[in-house]
N, C-alpha and C. Protein backbone atom coordinates (compact mmCIF):
# COMPACT_ATOMS: atom_id res chain seq x y z
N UNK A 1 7.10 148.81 -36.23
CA UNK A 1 6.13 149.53 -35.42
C UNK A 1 5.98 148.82 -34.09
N UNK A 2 6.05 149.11 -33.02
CA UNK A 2 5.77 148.90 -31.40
C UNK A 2 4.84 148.97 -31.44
N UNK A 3 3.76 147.47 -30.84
CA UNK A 3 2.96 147.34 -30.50
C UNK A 3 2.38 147.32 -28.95
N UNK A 4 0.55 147.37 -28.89
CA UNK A 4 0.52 146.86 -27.37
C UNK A 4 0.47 145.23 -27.56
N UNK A 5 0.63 145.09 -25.97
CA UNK A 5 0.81 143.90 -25.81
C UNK A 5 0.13 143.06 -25.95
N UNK A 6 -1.46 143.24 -26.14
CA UNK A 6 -2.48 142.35 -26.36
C UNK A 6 -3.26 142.82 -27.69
N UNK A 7 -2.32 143.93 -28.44
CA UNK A 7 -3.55 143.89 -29.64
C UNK A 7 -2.66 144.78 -30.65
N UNK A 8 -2.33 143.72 -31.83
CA UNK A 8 -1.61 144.25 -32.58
C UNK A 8 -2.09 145.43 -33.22
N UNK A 9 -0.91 146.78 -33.37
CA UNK A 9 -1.23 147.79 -34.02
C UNK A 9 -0.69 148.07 -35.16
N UNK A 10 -0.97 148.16 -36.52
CA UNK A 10 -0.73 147.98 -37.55
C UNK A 10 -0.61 150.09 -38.22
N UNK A 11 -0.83 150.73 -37.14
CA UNK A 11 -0.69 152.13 -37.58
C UNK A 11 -0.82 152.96 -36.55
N UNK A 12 -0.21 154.41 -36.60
CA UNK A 12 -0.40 155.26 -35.57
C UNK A 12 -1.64 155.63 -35.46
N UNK A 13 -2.45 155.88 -36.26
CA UNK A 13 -3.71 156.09 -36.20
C UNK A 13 -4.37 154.71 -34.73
N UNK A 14 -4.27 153.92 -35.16
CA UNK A 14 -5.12 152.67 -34.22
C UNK A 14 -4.37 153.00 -32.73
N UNK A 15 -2.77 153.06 -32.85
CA UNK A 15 -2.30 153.67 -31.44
C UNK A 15 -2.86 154.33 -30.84
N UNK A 16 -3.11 155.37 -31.65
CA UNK A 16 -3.80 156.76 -30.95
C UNK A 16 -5.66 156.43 -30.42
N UNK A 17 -5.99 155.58 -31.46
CA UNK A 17 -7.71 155.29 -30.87
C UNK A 17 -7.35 154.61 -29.55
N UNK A 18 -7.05 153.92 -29.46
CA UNK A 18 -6.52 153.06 -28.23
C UNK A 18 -5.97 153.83 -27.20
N UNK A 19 -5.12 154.32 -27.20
CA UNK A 19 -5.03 155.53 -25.97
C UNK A 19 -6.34 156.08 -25.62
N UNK A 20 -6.97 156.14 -26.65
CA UNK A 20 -7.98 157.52 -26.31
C UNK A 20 -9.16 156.55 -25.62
N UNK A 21 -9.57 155.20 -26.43
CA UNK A 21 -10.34 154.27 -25.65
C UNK A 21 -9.84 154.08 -24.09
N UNK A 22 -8.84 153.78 -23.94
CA UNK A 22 -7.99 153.65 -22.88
C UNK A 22 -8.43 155.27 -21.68
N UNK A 23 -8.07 156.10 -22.26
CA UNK A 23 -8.88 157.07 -21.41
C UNK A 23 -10.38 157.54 -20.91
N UNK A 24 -10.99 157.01 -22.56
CA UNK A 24 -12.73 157.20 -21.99
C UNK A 24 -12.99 155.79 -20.82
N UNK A 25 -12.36 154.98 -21.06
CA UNK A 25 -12.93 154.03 -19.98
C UNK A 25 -12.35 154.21 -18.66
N UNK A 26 -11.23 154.94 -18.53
CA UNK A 26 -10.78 155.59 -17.35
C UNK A 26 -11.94 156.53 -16.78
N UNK A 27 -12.12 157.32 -17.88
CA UNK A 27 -13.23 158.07 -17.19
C UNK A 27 -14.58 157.90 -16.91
N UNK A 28 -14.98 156.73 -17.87
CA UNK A 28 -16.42 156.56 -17.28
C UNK A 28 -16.23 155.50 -15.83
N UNK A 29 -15.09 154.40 -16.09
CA UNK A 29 -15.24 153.38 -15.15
C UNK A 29 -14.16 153.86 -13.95
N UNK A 30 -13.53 154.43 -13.80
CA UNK A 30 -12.64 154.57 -12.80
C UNK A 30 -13.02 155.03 -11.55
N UNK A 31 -14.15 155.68 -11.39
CA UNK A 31 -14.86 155.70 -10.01
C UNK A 31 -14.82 154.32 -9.49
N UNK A 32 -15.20 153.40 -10.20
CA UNK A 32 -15.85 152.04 -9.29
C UNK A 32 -14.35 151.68 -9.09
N UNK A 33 -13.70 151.69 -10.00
CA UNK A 33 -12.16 151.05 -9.41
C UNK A 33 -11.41 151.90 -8.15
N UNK A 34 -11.96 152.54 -7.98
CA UNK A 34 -11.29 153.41 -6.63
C UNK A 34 -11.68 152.97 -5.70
N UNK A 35 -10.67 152.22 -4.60
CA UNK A 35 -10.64 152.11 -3.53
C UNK A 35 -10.98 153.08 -2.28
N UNK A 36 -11.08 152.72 -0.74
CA UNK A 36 -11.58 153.93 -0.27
C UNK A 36 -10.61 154.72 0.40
N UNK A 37 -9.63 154.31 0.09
CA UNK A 37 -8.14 155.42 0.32
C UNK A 37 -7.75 156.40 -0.85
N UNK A 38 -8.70 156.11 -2.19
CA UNK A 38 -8.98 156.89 -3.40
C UNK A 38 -7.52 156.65 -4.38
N UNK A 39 -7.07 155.15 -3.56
CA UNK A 39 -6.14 154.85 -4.97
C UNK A 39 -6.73 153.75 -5.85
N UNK A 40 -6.13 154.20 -6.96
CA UNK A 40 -6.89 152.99 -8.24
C UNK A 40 -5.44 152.29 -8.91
N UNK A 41 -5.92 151.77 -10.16
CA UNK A 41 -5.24 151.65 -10.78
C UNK A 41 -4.94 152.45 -12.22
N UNK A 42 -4.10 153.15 -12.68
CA UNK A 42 -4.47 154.12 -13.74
C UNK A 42 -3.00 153.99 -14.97
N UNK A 43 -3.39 154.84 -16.15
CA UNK A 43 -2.36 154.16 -16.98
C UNK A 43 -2.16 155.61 -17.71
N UNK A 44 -0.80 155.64 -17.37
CA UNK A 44 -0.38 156.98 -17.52
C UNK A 44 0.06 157.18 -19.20
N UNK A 45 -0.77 157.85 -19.61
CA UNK A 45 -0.34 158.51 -21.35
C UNK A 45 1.12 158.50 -22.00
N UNK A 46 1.21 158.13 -22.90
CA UNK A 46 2.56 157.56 -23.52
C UNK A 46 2.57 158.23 -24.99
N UNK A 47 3.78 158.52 -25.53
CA UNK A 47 3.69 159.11 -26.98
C UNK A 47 4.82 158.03 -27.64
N UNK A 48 4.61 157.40 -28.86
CA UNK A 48 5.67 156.53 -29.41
C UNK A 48 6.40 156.95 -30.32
N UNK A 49 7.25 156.68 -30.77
CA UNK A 49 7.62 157.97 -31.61
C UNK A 49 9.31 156.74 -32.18
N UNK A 50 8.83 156.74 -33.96
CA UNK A 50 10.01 156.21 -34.63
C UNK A 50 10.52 157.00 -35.20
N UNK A 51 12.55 157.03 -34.64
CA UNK A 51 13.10 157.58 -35.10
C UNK A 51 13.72 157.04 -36.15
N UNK A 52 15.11 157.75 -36.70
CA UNK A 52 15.83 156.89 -37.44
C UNK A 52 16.90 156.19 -36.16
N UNK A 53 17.12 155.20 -36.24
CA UNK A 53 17.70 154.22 -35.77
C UNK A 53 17.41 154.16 -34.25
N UNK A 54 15.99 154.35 -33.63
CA UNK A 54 15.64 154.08 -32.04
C UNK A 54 13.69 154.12 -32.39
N UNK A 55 13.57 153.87 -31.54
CA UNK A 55 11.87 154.00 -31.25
C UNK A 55 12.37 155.00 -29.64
N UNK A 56 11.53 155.82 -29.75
CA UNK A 56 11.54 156.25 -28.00
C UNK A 56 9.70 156.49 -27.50
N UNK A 57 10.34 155.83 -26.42
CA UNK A 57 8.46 156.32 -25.70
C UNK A 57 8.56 157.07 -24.70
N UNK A 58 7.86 158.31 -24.38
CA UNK A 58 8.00 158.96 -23.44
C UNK A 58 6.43 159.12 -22.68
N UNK A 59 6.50 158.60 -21.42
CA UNK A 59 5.49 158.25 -20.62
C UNK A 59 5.05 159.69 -19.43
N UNK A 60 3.80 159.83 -19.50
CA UNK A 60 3.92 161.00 -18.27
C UNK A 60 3.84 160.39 -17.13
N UNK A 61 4.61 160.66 -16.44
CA UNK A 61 4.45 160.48 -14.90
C UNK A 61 4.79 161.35 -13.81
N UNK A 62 3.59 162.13 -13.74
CA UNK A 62 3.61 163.67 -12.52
C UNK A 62 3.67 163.06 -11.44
N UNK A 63 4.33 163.24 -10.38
CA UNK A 63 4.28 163.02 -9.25
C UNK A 63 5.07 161.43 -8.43
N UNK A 64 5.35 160.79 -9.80
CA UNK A 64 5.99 159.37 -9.72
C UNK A 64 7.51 160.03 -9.33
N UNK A 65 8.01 159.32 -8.03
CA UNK A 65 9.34 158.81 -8.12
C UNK A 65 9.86 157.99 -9.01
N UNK A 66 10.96 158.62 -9.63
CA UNK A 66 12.13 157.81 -10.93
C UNK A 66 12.38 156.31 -9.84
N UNK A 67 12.53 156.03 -8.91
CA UNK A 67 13.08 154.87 -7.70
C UNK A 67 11.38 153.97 -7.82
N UNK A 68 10.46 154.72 -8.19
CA UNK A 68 8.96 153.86 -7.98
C UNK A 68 8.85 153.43 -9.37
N UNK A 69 9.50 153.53 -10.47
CA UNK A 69 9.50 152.96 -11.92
C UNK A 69 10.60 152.15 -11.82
N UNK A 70 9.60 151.23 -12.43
CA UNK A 70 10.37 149.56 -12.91
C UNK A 70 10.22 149.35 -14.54
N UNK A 71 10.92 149.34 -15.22
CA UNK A 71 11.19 148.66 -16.76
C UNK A 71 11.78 147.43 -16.54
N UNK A 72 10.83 146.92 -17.36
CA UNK A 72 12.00 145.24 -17.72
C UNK A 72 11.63 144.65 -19.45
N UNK A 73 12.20 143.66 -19.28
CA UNK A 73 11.54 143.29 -20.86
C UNK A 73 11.88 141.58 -20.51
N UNK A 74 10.62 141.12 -21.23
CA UNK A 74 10.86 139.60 -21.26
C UNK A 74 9.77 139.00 -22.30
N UNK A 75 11.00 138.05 -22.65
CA UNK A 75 10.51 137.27 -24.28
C UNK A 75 9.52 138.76 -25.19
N UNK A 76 10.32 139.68 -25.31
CA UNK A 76 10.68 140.87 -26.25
C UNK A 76 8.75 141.41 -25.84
N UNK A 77 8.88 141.41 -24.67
CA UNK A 77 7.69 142.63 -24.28
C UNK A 77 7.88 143.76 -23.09
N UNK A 78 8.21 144.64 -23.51
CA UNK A 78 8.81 145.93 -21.99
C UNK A 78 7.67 146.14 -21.86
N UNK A 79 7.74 145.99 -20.24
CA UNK A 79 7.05 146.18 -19.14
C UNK A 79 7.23 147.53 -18.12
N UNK A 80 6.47 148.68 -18.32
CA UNK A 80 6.75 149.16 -17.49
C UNK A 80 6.18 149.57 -16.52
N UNK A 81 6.06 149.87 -15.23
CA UNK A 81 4.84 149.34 -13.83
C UNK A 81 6.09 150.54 -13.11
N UNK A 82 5.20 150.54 -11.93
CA UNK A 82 5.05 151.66 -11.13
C UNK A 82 3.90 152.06 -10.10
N UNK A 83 4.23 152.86 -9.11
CA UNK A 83 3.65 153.34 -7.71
C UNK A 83 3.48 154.82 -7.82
N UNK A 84 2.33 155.31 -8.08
CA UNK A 84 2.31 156.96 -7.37
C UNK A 84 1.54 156.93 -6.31
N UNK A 85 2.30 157.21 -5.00
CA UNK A 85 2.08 157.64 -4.00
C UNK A 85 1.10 158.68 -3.70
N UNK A 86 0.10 158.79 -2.57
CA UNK A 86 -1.07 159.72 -2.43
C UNK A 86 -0.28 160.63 -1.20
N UNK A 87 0.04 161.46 -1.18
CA UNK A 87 0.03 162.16 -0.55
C UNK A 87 -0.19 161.95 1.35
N UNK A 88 0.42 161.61 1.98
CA UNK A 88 -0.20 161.56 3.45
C UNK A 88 -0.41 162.71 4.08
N UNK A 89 -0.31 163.78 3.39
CA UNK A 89 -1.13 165.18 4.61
C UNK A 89 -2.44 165.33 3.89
N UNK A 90 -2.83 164.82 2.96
CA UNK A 90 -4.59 165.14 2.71
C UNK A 90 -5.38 164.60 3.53
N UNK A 91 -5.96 165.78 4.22
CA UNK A 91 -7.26 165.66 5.09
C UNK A 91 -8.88 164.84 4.55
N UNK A 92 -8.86 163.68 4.88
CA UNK A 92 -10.21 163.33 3.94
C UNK A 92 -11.27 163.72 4.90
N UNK A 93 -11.42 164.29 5.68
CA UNK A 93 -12.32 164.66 6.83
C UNK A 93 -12.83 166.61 5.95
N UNK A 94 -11.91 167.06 5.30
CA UNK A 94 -12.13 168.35 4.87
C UNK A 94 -11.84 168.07 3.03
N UNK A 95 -11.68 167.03 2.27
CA UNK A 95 -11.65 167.32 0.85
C UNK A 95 -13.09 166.92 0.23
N UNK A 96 -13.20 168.09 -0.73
CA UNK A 96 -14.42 167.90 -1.33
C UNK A 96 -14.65 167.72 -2.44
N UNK A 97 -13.21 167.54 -3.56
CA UNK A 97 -12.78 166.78 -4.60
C UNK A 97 -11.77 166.12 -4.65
N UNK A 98 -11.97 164.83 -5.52
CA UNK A 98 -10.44 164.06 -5.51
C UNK A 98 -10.36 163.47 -7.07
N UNK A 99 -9.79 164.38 -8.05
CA UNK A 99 -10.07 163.96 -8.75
C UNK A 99 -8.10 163.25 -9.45
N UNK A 100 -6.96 163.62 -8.61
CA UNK A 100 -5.47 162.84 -8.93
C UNK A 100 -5.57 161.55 -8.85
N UNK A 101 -5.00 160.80 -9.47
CA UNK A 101 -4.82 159.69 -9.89
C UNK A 101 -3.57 158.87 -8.85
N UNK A 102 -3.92 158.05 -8.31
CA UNK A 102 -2.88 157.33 -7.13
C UNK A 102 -3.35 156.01 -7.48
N UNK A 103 -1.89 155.11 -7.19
CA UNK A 103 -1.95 153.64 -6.96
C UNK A 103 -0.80 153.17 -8.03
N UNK A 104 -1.26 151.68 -8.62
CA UNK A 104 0.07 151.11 -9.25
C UNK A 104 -0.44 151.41 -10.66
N UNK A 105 0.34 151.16 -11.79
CA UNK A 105 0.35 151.26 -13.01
C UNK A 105 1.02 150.19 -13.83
N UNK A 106 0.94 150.09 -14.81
CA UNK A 106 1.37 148.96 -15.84
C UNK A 106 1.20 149.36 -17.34
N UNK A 107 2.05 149.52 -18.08
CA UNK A 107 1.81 149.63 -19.72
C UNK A 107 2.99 148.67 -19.83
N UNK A 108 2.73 147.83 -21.12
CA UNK A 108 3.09 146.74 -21.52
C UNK A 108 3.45 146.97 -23.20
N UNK A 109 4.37 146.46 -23.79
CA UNK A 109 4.42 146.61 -25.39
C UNK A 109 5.23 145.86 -25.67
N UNK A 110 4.72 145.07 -26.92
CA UNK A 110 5.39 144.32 -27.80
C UNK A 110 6.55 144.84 -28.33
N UNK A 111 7.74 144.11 -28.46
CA UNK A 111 8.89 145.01 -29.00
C UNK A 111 8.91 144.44 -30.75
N UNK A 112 9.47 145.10 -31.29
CA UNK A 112 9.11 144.43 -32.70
C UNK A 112 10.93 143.68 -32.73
N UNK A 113 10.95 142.73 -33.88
CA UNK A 113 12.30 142.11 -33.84
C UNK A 113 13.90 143.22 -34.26
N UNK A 114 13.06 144.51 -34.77
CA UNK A 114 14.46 145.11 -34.96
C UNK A 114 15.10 145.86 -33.81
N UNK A 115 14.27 145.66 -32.63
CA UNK A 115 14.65 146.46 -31.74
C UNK A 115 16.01 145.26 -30.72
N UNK A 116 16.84 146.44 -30.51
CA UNK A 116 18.16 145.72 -29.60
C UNK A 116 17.84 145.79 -28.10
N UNK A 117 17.55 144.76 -27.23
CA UNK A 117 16.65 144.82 -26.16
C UNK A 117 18.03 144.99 -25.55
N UNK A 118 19.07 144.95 -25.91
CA UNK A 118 20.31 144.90 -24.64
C UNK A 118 20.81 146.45 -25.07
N UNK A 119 20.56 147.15 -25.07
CA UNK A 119 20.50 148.73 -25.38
C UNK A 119 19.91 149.75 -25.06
N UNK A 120 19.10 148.95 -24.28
CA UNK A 120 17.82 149.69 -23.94
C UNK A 120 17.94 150.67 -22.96
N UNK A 121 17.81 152.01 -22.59
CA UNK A 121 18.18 153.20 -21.68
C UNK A 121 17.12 154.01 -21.31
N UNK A 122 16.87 154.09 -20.24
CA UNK A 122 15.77 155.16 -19.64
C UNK A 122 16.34 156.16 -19.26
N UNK A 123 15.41 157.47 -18.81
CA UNK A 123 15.82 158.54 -18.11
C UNK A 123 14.63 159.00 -17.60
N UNK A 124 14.92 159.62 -17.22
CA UNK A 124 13.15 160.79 -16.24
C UNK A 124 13.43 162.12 -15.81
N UNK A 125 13.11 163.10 -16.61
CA UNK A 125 12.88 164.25 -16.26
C UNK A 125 11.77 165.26 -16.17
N UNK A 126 11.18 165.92 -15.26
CA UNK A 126 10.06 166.68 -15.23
C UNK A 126 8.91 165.75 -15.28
N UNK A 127 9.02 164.84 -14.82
CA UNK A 127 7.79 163.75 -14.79
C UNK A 127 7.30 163.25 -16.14
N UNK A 128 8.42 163.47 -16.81
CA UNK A 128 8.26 162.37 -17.76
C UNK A 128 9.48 161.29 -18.17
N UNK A 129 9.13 160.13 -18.19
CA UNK A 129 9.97 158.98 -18.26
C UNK A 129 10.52 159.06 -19.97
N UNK A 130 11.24 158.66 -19.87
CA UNK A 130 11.81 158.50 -21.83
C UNK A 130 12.48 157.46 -22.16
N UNK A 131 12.19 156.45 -22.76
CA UNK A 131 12.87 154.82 -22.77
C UNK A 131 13.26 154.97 -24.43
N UNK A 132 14.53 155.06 -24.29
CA UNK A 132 15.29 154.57 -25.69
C UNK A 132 15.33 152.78 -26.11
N UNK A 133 14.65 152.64 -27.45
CA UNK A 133 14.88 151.17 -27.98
C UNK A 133 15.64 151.42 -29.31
N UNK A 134 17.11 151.39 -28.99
CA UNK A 134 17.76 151.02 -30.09
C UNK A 134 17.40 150.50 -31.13
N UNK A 135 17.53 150.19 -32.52
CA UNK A 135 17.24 149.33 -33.24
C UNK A 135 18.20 148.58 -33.75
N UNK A 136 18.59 147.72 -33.86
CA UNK A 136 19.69 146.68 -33.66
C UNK A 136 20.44 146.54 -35.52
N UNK A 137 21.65 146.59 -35.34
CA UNK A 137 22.38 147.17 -37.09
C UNK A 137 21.89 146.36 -38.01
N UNK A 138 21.38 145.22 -37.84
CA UNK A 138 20.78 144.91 -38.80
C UNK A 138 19.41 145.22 -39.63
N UNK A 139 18.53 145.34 -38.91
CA UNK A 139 17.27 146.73 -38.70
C UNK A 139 17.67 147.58 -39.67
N UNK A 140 18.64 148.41 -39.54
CA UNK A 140 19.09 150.00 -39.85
C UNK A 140 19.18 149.55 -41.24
N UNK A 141 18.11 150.46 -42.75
CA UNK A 141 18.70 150.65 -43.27
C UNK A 141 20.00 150.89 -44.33
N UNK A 142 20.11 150.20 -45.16
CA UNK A 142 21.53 150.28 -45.87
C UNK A 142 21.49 150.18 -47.29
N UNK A 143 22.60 150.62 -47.70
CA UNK A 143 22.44 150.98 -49.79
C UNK A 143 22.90 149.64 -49.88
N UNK A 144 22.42 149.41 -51.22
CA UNK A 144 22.88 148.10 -51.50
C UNK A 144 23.42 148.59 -53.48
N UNK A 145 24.63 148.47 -53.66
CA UNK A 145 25.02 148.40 -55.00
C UNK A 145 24.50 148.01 -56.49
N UNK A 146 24.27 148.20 -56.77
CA UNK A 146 23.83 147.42 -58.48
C UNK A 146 24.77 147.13 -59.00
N UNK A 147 25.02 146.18 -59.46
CA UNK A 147 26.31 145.65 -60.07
C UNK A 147 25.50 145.22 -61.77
N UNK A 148 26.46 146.11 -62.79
CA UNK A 148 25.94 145.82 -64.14
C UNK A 148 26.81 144.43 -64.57
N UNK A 149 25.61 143.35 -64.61
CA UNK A 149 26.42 142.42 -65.48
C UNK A 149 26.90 142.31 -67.32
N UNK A 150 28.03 141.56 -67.58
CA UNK A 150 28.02 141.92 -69.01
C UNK A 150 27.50 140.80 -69.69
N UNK A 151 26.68 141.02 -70.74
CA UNK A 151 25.73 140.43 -71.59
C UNK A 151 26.84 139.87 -72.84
């Protein structure tokens, strides 16, 4: 199971509270974190998802340039960070809501040991990112024989 980086998750269930904590405090506290160019810092929704032989996470990111996402991984924690850009033709002299999300980003996760960190493959389509984690052949699954001894 893929964890976050600061708090082990022992089930999808706790994943999922945690996102969702992760969003109510976006929404109650994220006014004060807004700067007065109305960028913050914000953490874009992620789905985890174990397959047979990969974990994939697919991250939303509307409006992110694929060139403004950075993945890395070090001492087996992928990092992935990023820039969404605000728009330079919005008039702040005439807007009377701002409620898009601009500035840098960061989600972080523990990789667990079956995952093959030198395998690792992204893509991005339709504003959403999709990071393949192999799981490395030893990981995978396998029959193991019974051998009848004779008595």
């Amino acid at each position: 199971m893929l964890t976050s980086r600061y708090l082990p998750l022992p089930s999808q269930d706790v994943l999922a509270f945690g996102n969702r904590m992760s969003r109510l405090f976006n929404d109650v506290w994220g006014d004060f974190a807004t700067a007065d160019n109305g960028t913050t810092s914000w953490l874009p929704p992620v789905d985890v998802i174990e397959e047979e032989g990969q974990i994939r996470i697919a991250a939303e990111l509307p409006g992110v340039k694929p060139e403004d996402v950075k993945i890395s991984v070090e001492n087996s924690v992928l990092s992935i960070e990023g820039h969404k850009a605000q728009p330079s033709d919005l008039s702040h002299d005439r807007l009377h809501r701002f409620e898009r999300t601009y500035g840098a980003f960061t989600r972080t996760f523990t990789l667990p040991t079956t995952v093959d960190s030198e395998g690792i493959k992204a893509t991005y389509e339709h504003g959403v990112l999709t990071v393949i984690l192999p799981k490395a052949e030893k990981a995978k699954a396998r029959q193991i024989p019974v051998q009848a001894l004779k008595a």
